[in-house]
Protein backbone atom coordinates (compact mmCIF):
# COMPACT_ATOMS: atom_id res chain seq x y z
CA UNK A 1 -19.35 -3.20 -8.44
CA UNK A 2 -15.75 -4.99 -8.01
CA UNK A 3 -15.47 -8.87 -8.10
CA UNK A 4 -12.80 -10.78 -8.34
CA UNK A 5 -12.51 -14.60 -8.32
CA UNK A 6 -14.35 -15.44 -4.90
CA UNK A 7 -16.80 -12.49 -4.09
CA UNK A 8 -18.27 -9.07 -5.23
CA UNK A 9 -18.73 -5.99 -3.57
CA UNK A 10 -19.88 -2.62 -3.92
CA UNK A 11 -19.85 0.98 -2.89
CA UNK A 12 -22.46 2.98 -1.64
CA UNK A 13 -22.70 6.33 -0.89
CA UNK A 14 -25.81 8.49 0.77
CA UNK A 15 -25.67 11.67 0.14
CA UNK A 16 -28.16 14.82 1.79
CA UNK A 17 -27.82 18.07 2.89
CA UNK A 18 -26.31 19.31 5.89
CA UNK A 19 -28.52 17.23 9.11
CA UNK A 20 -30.63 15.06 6.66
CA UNK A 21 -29.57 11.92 8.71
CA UNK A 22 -26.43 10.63 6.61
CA UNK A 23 -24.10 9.43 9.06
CA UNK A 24 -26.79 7.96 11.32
CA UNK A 25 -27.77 6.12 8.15
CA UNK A 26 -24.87 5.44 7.37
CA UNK A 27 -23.55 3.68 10.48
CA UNK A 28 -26.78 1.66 10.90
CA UNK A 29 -26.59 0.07 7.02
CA UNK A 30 -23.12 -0.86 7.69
CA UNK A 31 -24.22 -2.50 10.90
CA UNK A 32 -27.55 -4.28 9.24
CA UNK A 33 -25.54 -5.48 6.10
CA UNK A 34 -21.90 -6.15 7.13
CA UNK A 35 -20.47 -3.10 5.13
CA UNK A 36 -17.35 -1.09 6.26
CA UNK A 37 -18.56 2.38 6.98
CA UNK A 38 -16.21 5.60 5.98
CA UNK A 39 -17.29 8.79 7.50
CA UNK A 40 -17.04 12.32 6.08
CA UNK A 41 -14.28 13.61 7.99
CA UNK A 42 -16.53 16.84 9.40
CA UNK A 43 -14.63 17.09 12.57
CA UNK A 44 -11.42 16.74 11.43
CA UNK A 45 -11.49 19.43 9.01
CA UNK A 46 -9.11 22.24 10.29
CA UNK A 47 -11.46 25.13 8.16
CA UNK A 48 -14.42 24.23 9.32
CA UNK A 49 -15.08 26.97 11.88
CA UNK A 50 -13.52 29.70 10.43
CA UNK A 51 -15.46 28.68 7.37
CA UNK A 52 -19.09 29.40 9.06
CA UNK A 53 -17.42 32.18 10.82
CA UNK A 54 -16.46 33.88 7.50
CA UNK A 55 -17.59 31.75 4.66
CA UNK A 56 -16.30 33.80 1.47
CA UNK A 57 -13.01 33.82 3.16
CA UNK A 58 -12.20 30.12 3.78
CA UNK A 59 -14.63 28.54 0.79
CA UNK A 60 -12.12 27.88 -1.08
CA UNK A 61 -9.38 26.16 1.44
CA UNK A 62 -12.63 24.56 2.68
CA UNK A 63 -13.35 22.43 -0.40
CA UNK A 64 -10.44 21.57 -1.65
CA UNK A 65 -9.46 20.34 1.53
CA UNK A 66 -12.69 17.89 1.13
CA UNK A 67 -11.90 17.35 -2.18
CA UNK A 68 -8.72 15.62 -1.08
CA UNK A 69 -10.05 13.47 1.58
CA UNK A 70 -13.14 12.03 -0.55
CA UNK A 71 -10.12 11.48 -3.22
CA UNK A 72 -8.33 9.40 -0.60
CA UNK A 73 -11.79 7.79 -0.41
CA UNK A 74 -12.23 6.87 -3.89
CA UNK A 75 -8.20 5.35 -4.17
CA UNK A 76 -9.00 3.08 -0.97
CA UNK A 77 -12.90 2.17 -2.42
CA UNK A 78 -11.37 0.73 -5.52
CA UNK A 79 -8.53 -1.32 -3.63
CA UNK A 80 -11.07 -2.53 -1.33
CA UNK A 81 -11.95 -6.37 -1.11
CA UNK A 82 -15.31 -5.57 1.03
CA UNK A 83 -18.51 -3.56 0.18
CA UNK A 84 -17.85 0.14 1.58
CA UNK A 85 -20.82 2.14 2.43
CA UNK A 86 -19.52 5.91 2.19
CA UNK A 87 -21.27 9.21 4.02
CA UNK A 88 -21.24 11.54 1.00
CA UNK A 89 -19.33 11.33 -2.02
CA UNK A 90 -17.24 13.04 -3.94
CA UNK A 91 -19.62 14.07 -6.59
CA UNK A 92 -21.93 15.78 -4.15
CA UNK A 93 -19.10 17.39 -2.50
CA UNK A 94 -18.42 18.89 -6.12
CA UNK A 95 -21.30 19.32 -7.76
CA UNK A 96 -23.40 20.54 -4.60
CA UNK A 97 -21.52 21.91 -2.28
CA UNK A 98 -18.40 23.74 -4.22
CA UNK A 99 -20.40 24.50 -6.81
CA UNK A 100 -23.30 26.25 -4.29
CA UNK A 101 -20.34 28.38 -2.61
CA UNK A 102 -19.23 29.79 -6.32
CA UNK A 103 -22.88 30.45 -7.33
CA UNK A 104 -23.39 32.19 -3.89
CA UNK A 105 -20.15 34.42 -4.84
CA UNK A 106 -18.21 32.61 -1.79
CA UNK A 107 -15.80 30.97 -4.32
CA UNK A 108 -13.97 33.49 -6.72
CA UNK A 109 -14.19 32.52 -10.53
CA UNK A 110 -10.47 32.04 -10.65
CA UNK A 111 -10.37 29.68 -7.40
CA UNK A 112 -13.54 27.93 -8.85
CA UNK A 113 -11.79 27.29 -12.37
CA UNK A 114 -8.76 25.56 -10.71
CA UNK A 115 -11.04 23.65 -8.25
CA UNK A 116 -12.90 21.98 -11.20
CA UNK A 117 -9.82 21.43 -13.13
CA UNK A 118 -8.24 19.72 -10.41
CA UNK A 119 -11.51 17.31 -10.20
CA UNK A 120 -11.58 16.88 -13.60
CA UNK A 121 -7.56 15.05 -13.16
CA UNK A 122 -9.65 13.00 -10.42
CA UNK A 123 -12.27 11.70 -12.39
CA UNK A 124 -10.11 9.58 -14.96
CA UNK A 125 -10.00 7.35 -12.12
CA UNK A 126 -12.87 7.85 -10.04
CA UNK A 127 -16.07 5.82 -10.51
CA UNK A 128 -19.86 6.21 -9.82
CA UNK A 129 -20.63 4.41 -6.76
CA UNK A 130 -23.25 1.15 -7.19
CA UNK A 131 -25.72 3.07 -5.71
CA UNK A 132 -26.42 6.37 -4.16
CA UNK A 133 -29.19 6.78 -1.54
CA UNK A 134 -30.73 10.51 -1.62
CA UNK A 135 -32.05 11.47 1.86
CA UNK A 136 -34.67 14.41 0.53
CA UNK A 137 -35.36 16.18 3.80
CA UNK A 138 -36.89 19.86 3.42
CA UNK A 139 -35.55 23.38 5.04
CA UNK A 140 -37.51 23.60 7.79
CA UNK A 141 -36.57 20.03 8.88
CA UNK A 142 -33.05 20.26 8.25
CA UNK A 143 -32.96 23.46 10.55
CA UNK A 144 -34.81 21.51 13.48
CA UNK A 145 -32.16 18.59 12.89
CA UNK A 146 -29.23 20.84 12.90
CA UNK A 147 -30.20 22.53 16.02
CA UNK A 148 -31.43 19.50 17.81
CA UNK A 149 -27.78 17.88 17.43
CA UNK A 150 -26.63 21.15 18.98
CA UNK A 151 -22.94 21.58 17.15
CA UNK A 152 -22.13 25.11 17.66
CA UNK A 153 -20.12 25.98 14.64
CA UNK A 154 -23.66 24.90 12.62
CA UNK A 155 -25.97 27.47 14.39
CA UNK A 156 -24.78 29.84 12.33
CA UNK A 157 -25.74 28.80 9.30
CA UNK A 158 -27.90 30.62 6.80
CA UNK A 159 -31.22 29.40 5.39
CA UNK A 160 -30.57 30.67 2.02
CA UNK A 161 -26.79 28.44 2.09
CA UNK A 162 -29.44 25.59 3.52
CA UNK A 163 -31.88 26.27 0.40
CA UNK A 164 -29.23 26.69 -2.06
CA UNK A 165 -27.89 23.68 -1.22
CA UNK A 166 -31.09 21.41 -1.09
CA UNK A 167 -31.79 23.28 -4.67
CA UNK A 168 -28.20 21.81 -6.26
CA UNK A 169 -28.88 18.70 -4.16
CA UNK A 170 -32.10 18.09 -6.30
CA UNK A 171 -30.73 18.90 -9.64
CA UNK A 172 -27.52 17.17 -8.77
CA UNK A 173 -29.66 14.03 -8.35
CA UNK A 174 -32.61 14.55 -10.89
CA UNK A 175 -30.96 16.35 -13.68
CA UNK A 176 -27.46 15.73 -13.78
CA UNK A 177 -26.10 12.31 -11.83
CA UNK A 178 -26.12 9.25 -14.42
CA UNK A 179 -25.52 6.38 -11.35
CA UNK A 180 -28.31 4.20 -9.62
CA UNK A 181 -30.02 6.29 -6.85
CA UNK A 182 -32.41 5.30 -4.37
CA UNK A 183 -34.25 8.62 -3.02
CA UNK A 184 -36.08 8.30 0.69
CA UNK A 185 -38.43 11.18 1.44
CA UNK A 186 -37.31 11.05 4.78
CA UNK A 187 -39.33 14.32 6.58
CA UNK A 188 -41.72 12.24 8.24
CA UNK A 189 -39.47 9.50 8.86
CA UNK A 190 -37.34 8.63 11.53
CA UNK A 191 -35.26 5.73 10.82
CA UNK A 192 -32.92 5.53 13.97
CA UNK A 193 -36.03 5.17 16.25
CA UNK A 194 -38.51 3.46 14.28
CA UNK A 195 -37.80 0.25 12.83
CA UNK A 196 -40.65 0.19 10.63
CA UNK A 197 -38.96 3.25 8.64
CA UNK A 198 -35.73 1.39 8.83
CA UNK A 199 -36.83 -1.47 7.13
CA UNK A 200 -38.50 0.42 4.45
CA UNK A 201 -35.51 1.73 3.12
CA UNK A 202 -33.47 -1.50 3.93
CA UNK A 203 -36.53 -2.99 1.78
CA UNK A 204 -35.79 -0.66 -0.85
CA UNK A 205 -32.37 -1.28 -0.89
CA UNK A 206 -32.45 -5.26 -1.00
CA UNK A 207 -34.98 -4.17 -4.42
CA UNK A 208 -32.30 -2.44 -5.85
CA UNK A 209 -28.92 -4.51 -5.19
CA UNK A 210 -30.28 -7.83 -5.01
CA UNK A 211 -33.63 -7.86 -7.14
CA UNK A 212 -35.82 -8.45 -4.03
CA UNK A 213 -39.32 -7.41 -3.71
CA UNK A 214 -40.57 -5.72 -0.35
């Protein structure tokens, strides 16, 4: 949390696997509370395709190209004089996905080594964000997600990258994070349609920021 003289405000991030909901999320919390939204820039990202058309090959161009847009994040979260709500941070980005491409051999041990090292430089300035918000969804639901949303580049993913990554996600967030996080079983939820599911989580939320009580 930043304050200065007048006002406080925070950063958020939600983090989940690949179709758990984020940026949907994401865009309606910003809306509800006020907060600038910053998107993960997915589409922008000039490996993308060739990375699901030949994973081991672009892995490593992949992340670090990530790695230096969520670092532009963090240097414009802590100049920021307005809460920031953030789909996926940097940690995630690092300690899930990076780290799932080396352990699935996609990501050489060399390339892996200077990837970390190169995080490591970012994290003398980077700080935990004042709350992270954990969509949990399982495998079988991601898959219907990511195939309902139709993007063609993610039909080819693998179930085993999808399970490795929900595996990382959970020890990321269980085992290993040390910042506030909120975690939403979402499987049987579905937030965007149903406001009752919204407003549990925005419930939640208020609970943990603000010390309210659903």
């Amino acid at each position: 949390m930043f304050c200065d003289a007048r006002d406080c405000y925070m950063h958020i991030a939600i983090a989940g696997n690949i179709g758990a909901g984020k940026t949907t999320l994401t865009r309606m919390l910003a809306k509800h509370y006020g907060w600038e939204a910053r998107f993960e820039p997915v589409m922008v990202n000039p490996y993308l395709e060739d990375y699901y058309n030949d994973i081991r090959r672009w892995s490593f161009a992949l992340e670090v190209y990530f790695l230096k847009e969520r670092f532009r994040d963090v240097l414009a979260i802590a100049k920021s004089d307005h809460t920031i709500i953030q789909d996926r941070s940097i940690f995630e980005g690092v300690y899930v996905f990076a780290e799932n491409n080396y352990m699935q051999g996609n990501m050489s041990e060399t390339d892996y080594r200077n990837y970390m090292e190169l995080f490591e430089l970012m994290t003398l300035v980077t700080k935990m964000p004042d709350l992270m918000i954990y969509l949990r969804k399982s495998v079988p639901e991601l898959v219907r997600q990511i195939q309902k949303r139709g993007r063609d580049y993610e039909q080819q993913i693998q179930l085993d990258y999808l399970k490795g990554l929900n595996e990382r996600y959970d020890n990321f967030i269980f085992n290993r994070y040390k910042g506030k996080v909120l975690v939403v079983e979402s499987d049987k939820m579905d937030f965007e349609h149903v406001p009752e599911d919204f407003g549990s989580i925005v419930n939640r939320i208020d609970a943990q920021l603000f010390g309210l009580f659903s």
